[in-house]
Protein backbone atom coordinates (compact mmCIF):
# COMPACT_ATOMS: atom_id res chain seq x y z
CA UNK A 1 209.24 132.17 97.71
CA UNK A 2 210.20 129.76 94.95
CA UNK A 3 207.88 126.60 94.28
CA UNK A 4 210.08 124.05 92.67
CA UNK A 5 208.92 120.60 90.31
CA UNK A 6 210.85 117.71 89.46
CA UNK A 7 210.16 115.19 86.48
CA UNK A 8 211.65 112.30 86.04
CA UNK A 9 213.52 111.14 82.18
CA UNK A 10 214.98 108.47 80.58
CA UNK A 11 217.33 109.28 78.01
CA UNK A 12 220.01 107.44 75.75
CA UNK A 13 223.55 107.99 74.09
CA UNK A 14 226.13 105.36 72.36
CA UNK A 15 228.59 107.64 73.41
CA UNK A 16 228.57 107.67 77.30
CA UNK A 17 226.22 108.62 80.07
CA UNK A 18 227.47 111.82 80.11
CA UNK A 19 226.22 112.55 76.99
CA UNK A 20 222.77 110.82 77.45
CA UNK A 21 222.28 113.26 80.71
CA UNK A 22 223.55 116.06 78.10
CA UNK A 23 220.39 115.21 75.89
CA UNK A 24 217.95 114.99 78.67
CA UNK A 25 218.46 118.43 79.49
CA UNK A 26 218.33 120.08 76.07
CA UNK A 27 215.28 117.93 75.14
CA UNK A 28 213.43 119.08 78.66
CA UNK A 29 214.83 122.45 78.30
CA UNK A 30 212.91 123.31 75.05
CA UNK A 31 209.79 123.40 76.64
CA UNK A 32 210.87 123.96 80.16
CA UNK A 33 212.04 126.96 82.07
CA UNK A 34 214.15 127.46 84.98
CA UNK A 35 215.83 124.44 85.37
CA UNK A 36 217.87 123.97 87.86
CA UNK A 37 219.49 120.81 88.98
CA UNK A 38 219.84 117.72 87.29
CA UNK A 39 220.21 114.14 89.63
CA UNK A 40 220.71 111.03 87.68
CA UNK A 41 219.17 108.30 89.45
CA UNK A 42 220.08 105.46 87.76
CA UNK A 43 222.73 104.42 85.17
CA UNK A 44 222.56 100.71 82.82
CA UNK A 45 223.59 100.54 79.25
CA UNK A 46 222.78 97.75 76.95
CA UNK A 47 225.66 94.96 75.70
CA UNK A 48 225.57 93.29 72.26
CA UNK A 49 228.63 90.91 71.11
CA UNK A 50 230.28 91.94 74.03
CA UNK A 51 230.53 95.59 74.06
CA UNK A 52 228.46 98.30 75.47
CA UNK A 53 226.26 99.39 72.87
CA UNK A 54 224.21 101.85 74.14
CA UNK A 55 224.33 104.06 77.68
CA UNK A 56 221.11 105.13 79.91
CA UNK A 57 220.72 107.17 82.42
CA UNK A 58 216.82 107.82 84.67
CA UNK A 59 217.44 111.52 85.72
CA UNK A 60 215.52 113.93 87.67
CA UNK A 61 215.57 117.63 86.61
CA UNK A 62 214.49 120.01 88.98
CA UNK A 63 212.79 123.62 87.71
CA UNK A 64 211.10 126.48 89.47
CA UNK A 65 207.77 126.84 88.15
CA UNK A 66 206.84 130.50 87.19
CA UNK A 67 204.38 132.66 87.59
């Protein structure tokens, strides 16, 4: 039987949101195992002069925790 966690990030690109999910899970996945899934719960970015300066994302990773 697997027992599963989930944590919840925030995590930023000026790129796209694509590549601020991209960082959330190499970030988590240097100190955690097994991961999983990845569900991004929310999406904003920022605006200055009007254009998008910077893209967010709230995800929620899902790992197995290990014996």
């Amino acid at each position: 039987m697997s027992v599963l966690k989930v944590v919840e990030l925030l995590s930023s690109s000026t790129e796209s949101w694509e590549d601020a999910t991209r960082k959330a899970v190499a970030k988590a996945s240097e100190t955690l195992k097994g991961i999983r899934s990845v569900y991004i719960k929310e999406q904003s970015a920022t605006v200055r002069d009007g254009k998008v300066e910077e893209f967010r994302v709230n995800v929620k990773l899902t790992f197995e925790v290990l014996d």
